[in-house]
C-alpha atoms as a PDB file:
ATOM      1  CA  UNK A   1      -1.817 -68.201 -27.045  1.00  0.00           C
ATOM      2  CA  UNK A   2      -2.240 -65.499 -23.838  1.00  0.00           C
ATOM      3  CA  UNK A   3      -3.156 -68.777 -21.825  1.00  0.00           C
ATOM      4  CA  UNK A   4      -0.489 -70.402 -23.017  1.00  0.00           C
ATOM      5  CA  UNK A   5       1.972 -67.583 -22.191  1.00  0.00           C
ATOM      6  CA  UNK A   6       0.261 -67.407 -18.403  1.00  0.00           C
ATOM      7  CA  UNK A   7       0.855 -71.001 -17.665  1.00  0.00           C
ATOM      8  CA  UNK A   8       4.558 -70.720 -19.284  1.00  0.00           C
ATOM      9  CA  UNK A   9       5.270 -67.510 -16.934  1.00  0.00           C
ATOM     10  CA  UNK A  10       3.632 -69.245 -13.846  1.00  0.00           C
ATOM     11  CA  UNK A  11       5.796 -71.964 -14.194  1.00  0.00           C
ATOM     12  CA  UNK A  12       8.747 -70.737 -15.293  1.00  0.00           C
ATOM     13  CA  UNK A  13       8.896 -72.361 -18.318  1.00  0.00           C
ATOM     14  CA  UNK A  14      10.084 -70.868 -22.147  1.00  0.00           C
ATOM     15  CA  UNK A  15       7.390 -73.358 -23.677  1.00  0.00           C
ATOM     16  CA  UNK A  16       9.332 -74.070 -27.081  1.00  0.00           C
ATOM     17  CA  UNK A  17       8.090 -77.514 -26.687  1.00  0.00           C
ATOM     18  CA  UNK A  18       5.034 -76.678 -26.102  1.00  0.00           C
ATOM     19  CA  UNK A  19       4.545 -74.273 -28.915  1.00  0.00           C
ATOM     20  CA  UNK A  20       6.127 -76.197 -31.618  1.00  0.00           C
ATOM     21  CA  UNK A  21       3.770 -79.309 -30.584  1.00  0.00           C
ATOM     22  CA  UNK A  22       0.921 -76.980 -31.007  1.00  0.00           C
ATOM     23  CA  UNK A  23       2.063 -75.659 -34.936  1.00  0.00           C
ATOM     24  CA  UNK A  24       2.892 -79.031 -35.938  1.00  0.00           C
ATOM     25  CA  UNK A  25      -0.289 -80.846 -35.137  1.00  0.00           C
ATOM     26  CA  UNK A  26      -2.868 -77.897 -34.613  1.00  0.00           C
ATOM     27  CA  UNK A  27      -1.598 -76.202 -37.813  1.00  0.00           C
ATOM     28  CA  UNK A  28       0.518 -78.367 -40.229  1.00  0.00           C
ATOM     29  CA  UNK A  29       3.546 -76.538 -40.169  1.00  0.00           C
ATOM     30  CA  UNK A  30       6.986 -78.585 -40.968  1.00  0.00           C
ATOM     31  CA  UNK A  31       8.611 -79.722 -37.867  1.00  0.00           C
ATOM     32  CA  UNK A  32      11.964 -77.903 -38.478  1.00  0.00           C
ATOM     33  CA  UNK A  33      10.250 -74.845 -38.859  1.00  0.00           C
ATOM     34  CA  UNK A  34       8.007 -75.206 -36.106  1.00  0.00           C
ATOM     35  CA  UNK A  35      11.110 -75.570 -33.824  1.00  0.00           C
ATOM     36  CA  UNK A  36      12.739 -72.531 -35.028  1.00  0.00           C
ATOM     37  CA  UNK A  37       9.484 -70.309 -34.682  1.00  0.00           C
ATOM     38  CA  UNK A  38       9.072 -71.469 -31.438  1.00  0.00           C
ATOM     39  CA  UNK A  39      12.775 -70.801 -30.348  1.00  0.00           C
ATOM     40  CA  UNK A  40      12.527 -67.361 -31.651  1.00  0.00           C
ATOM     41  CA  UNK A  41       8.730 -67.091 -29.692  1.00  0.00           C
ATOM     42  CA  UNK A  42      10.704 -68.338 -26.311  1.00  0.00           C
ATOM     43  CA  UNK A  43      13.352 -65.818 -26.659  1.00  0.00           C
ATOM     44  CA  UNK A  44      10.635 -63.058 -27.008  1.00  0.00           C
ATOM     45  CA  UNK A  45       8.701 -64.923 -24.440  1.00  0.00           C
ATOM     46  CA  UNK A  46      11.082 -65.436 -21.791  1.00  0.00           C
ATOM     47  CA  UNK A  47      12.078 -62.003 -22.022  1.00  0.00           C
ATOM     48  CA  UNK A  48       8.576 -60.947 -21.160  1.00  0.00           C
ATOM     49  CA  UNK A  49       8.663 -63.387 -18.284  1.00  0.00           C
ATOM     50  CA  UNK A  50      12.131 -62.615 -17.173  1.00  0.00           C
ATOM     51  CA  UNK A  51      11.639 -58.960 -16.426  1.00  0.00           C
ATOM     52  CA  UNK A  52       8.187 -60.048 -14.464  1.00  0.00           C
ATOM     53  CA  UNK A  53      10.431 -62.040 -12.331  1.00  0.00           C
ATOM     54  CA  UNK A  54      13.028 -59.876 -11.657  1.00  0.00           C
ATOM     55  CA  UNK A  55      10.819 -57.295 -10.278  1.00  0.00           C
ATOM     56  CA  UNK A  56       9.916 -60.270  -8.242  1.00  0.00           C
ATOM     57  CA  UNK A  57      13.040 -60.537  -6.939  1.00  0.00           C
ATOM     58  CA  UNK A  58      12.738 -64.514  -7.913  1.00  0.00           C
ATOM     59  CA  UNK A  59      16.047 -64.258  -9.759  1.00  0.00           C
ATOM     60  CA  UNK A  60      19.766 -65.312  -9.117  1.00  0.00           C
ATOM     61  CA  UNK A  61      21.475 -63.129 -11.993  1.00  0.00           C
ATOM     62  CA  UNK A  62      24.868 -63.985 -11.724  1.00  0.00           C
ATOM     63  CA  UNK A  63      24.260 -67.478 -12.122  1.00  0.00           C
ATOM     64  CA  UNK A  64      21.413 -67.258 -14.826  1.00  0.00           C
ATOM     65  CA  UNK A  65      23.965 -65.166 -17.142  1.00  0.00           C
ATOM     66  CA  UNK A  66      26.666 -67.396 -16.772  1.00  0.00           C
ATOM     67  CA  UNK A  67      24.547 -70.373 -17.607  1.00  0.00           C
ATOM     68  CA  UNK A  68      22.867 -68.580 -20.408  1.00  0.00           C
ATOM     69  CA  UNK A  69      25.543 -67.404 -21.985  1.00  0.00           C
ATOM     70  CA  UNK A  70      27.539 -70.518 -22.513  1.00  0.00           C
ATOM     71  CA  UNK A  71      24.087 -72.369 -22.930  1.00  0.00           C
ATOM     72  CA  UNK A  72      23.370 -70.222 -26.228  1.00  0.00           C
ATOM     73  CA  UNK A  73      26.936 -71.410 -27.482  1.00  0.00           C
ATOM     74  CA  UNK A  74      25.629 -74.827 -27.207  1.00  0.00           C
ATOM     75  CA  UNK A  75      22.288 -74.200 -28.532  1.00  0.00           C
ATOM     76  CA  UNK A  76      23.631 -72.235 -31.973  1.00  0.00           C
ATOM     77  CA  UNK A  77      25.779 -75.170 -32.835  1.00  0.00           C
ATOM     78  CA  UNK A  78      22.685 -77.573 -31.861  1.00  0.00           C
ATOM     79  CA  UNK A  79      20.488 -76.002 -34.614  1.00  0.00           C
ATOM     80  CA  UNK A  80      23.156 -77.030 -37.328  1.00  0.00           C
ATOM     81  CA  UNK A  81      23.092 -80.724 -35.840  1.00  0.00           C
ATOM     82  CA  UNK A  82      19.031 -80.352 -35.684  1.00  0.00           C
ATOM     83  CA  UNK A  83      18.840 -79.897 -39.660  1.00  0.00           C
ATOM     84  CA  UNK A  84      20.174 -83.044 -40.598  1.00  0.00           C
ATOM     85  CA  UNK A  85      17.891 -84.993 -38.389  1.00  0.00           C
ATOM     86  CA  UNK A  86      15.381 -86.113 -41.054  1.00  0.00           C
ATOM     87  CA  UNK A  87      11.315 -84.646 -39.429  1.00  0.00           C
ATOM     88  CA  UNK A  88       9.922 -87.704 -38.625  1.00  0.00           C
ATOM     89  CA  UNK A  89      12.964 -88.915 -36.189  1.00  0.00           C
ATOM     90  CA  UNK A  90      12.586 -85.261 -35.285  1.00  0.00           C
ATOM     91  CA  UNK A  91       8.668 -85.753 -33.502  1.00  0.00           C
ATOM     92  CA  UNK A  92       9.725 -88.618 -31.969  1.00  0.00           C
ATOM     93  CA  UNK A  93      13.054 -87.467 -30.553  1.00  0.00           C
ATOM     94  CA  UNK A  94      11.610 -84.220 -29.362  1.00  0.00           C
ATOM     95  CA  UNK A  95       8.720 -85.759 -27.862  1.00  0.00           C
ATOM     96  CA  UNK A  96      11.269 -88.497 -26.127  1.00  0.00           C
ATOM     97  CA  UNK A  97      13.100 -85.504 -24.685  1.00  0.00           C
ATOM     98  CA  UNK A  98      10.005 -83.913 -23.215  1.00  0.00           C
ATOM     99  CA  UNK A  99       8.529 -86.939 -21.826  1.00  0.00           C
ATOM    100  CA  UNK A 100      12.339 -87.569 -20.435  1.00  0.00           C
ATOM    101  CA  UNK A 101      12.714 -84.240 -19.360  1.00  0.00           C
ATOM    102  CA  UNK A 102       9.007 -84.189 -17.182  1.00  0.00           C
ATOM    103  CA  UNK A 103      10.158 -87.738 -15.770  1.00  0.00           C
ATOM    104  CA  UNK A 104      13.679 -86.434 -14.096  1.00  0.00           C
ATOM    105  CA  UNK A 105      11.928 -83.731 -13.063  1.00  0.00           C
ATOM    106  CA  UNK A 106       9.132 -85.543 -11.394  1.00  0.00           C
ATOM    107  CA  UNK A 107      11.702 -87.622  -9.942  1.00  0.00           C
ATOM    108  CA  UNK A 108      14.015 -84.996  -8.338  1.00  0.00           C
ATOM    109  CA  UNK A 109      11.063 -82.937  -7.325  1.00  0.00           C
ATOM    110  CA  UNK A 110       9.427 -85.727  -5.255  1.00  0.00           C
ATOM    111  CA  UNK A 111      12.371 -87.774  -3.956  1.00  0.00           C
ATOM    112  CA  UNK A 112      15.525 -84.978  -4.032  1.00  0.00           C
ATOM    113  CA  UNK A 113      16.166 -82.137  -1.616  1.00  0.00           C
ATOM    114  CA  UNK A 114      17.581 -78.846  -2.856  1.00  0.00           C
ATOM    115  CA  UNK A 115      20.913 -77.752  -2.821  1.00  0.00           C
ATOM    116  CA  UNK A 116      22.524 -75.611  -0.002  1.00  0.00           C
ATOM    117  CA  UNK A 117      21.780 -72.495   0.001  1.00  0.00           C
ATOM    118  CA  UNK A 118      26.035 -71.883   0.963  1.00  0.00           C
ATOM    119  CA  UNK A 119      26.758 -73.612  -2.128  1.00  0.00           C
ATOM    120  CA  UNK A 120      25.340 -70.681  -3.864  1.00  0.00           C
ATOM    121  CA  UNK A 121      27.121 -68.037  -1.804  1.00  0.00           C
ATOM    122  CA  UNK A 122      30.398 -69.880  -2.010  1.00  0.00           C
ATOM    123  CA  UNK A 123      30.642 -69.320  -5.829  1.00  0.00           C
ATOM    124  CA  UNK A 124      34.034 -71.292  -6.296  1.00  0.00           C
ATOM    125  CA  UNK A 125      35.335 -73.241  -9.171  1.00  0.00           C
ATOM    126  CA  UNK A 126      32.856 -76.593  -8.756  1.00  0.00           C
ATOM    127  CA  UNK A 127      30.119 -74.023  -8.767  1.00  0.00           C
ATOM    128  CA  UNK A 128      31.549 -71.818 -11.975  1.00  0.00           C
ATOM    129  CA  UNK A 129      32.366 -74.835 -13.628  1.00  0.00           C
ATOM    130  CA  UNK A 130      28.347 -76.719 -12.454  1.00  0.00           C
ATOM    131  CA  UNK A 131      27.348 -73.458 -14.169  1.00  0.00           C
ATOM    132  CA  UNK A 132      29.014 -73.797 -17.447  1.00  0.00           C
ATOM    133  CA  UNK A 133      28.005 -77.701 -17.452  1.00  0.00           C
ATOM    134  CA  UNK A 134      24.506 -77.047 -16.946  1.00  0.00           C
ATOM    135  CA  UNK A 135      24.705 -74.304 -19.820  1.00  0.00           C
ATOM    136  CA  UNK A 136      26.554 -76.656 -22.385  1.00  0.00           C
ATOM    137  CA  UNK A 137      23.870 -79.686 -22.125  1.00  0.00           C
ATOM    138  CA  UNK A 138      20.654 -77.474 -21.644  1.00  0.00           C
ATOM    139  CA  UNK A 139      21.522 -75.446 -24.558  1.00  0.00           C
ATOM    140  CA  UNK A 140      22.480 -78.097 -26.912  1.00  0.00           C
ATOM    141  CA  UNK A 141      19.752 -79.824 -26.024  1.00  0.00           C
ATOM    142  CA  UNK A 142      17.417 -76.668 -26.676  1.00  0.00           C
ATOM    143  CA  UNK A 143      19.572 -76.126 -30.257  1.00  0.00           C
ATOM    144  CA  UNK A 144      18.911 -79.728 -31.415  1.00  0.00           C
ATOM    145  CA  UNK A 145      15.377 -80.623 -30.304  1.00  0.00           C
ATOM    146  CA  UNK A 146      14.116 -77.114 -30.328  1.00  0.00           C
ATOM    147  CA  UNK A 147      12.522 -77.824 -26.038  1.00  0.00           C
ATOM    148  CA  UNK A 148      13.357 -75.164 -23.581  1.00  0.00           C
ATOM    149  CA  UNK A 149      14.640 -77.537 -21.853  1.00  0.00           C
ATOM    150  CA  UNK A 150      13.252 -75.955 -18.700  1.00  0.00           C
ATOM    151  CA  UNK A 151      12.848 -79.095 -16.310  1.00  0.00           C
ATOM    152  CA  UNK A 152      16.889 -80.068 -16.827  1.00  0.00           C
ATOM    153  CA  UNK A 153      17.679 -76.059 -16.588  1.00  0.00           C
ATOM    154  CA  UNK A 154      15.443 -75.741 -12.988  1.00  0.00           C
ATOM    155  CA  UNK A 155      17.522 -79.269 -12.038  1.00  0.00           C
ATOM    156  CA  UNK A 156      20.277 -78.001 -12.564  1.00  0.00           C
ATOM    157  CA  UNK A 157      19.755 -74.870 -10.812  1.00  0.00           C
ATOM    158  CA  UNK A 158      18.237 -76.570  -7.381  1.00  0.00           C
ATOM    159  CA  UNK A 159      20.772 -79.704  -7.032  1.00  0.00           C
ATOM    160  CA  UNK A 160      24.147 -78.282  -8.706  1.00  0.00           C
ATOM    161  CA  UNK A 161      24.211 -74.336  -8.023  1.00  0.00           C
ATOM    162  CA  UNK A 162      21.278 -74.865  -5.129  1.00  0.00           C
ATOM    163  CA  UNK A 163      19.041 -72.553  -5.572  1.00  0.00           C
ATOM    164  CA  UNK A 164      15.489 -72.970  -3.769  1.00  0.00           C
ATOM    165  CA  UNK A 165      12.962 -74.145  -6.208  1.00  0.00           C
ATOM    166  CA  UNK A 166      10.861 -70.623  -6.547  1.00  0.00           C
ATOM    167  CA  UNK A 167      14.060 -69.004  -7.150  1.00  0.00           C
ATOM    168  CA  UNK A 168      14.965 -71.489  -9.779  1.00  0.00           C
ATOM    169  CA  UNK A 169      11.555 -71.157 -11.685  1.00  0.00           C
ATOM    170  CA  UNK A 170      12.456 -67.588 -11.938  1.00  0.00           C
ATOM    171  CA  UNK A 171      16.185 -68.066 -12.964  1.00  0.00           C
ATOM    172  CA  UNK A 172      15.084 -70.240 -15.366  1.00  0.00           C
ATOM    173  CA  UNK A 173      13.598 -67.581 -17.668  1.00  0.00           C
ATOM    174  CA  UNK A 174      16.791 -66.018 -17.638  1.00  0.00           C
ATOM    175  CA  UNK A 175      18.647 -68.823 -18.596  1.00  0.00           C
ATOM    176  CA  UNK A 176      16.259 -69.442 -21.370  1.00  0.00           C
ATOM    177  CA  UNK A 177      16.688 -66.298 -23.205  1.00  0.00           C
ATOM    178  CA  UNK A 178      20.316 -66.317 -24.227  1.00  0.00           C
ATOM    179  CA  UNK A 179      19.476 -70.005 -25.579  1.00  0.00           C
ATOM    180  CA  UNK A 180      16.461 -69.386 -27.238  1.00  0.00           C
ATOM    181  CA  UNK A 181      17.683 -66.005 -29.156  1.00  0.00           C
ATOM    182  CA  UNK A 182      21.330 -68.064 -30.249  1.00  0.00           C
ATOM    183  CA  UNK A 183      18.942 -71.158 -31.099  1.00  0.00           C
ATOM    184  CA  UNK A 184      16.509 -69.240 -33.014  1.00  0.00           C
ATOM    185  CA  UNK A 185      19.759 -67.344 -35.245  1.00  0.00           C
ATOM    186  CA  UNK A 186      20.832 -70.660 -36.441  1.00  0.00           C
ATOM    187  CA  UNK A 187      17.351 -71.640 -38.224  1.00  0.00           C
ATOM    188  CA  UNK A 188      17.038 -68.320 -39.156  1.00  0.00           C
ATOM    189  CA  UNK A 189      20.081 -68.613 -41.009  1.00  0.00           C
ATOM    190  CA  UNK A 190      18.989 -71.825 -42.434  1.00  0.00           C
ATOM    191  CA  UNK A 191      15.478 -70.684 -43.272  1.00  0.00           C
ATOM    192  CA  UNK A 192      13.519 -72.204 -41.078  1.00  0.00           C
ATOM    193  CA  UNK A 193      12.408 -68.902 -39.426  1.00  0.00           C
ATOM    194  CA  UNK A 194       8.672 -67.865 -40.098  1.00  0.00           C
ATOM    195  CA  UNK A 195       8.419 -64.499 -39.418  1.00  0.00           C
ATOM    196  CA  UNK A 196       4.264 -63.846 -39.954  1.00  0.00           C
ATOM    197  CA  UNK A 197       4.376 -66.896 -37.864  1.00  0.00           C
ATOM    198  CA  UNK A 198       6.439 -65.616 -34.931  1.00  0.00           C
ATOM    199  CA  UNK A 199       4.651 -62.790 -34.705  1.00  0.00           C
ATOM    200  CA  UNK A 200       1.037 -63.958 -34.685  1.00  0.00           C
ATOM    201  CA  UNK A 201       2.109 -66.682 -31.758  1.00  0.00           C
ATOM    202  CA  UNK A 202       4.225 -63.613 -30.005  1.00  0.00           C
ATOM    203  CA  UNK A 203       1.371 -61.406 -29.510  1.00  0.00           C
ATOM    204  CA  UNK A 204      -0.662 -64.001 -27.001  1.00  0.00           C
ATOM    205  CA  UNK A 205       1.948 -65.741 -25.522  1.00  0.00           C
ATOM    206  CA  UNK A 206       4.345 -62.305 -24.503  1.00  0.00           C
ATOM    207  CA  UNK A 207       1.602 -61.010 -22.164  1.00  0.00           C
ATOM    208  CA  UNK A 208       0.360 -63.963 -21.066  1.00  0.00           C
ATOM    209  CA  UNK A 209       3.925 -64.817 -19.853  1.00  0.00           C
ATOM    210  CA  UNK A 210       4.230 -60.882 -17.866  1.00  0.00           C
ATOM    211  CA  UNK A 211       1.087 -61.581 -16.112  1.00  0.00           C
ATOM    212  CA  UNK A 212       1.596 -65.189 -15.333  1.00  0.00           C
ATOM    213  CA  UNK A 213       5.311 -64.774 -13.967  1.00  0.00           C
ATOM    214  CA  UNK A 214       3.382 -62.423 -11.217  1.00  0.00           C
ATOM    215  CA  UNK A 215       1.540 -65.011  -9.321  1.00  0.00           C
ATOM    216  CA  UNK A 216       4.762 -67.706  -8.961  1.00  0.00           C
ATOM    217  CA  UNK A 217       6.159 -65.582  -5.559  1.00  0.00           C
ATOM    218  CA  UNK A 218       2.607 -66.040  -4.225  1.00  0.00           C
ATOM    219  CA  UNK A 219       2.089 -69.307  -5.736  1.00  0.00           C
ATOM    220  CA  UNK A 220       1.942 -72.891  -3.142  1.00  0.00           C
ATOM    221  CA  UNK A 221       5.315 -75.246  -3.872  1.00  0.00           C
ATOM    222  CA  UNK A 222       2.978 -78.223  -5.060  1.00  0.00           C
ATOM    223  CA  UNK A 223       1.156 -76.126  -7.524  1.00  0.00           C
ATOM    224  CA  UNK A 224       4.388 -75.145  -9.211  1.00  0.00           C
ATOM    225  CA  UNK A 225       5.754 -78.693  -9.005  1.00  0.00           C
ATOM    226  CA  UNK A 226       2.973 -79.866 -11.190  1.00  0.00           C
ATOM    227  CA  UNK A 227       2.894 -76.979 -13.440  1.00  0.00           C
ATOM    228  CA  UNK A 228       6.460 -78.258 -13.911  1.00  0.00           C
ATOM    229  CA  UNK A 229       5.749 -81.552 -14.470  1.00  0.00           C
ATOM    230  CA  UNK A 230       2.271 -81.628 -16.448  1.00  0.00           C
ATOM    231  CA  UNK A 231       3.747 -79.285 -19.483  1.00  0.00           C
ATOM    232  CA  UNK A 232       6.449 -81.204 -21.197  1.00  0.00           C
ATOM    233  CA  UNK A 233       4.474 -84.326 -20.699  1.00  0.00           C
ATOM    234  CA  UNK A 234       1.327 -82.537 -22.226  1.00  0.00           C
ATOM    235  CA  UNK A 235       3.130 -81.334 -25.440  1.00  0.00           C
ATOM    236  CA  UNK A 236       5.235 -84.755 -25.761  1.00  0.00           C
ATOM    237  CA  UNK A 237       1.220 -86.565 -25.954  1.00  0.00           C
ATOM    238  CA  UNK A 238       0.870 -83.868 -28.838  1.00  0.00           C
ATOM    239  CA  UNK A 239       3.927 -85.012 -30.604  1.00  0.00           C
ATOM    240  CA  UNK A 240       2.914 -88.718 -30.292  1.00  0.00           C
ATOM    241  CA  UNK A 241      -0.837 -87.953 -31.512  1.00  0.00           C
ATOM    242  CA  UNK A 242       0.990 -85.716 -34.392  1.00  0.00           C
ATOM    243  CA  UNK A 243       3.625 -88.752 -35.394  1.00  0.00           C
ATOM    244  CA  UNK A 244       0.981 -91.835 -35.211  1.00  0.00           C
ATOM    245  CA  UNK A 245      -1.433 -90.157 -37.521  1.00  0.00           C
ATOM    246  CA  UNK A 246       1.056 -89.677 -40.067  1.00  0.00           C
END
């Protein structure tokens, strides 16, 4: 779990996806509370990560708090929608999402350019209301499938608010930690919260993330694109092995 927190914190990723592929299949847990164990280990984890940014100075605040915030409203009322899915549509839709998720980001990242850097200093309405949009869908989608959601969060950041792509990797972990905590309440209030769980996966994965989030300022742009790309896609194969054997 510490190398899985250093890759996560390189990145900029909250690895929910990733973590809740790796209880399911490496350890038999039940998808739904895989998902909400790793929501609550993201929140912890991104935290970790977050403040290892910020002293990086790889962070847009403003913007990460306004799309966290309204993000965690989305993700809270995901988790409701996320118990009645029944677990096997569960693997495959989460697994769907991450493969999705790697693909647009793949996509952008090799064919896109990021967004203006005035479009971030401007701060008008279309950017306020880009903010809250990105929030709404990246949460929800974090809520309901229990993924970070990281790729669509960093996509959002670069081509609707236009941040620069280290900046966004940073941001990101921000972002994530609003949705993850909110996300992680609503299983917990279901009971789908594993506590012993949560705390065995924290203590690798929370300083693997500090240490990892050190090297992305120094890190080359190609190495963080596929450090984007290669997670989700690795823990949607883990999903796929997980739901085929069953």
């Amino acid at each position: 779990m510490f190398a899985v927190g250093m890759l996560l914190g390189f990145v900029g990723a909250g690895g929910s996806g990733f973590i809740l592929a790796i209880l399911t299949v490496g350890f038999h847990y039940p998808i739904h509370a895989a998902v909400g164990t790793a929501l609550a280990a993201m929140a912890f984890t991104s935290l970790s990560g977050a403040i290892g940014q910020l002293r990086s100075k790889n962070t847009d605040v403003a913007g990460g708090l306004l799309v966290g915030l309204t993000g965690a409203a989305a993700a809270y009322l995901g988790s409701g929608l996320s118990i009645a899915i029944s677990p096997g549509a569960m693997k495959w839709l989460t697994g769907g999402m991450l493969a999705l998720s790697s693909a647009t980001l793949w996509l952008r990242l090799s064919f896109g350019k990021e967004g203006s850097a005035a479009f971030v200093s401007a701060r008008g309405f279309r950017y306020y209301a880009m903010a809250v949009a990105v929030g709404l869908i990246t949460g929800g989608l974090s809520g309901t499938f229990g993924i970070g959601s990281t790729p669509f969060i960093q996509i959002g950041l670069m081509f609707l608010l236009g941040l620069p792509m280290r900046t966004a990797a940073g941001t990101s972990m921000l972002v994530i930690l609003p949705i993850a905590a909110a996300g992680a309440v609503g299983y917990y209030r279901a009971g789908l919260l594993d506590v012993p769980l949560l705390l065995t996966v924290l203590c690798g994965t929370m300083t693997g993330s500090y240490i990892g989030a050190k090297f992305t300022k120094h890190a080359p742009a190609w190495l963080l694109k596929t450090g984007m790309i290669a997670t989700p896609v690795v823990a949607a194969l883990i999903l796929s092995f997980q739901s085929n054997s069953i």
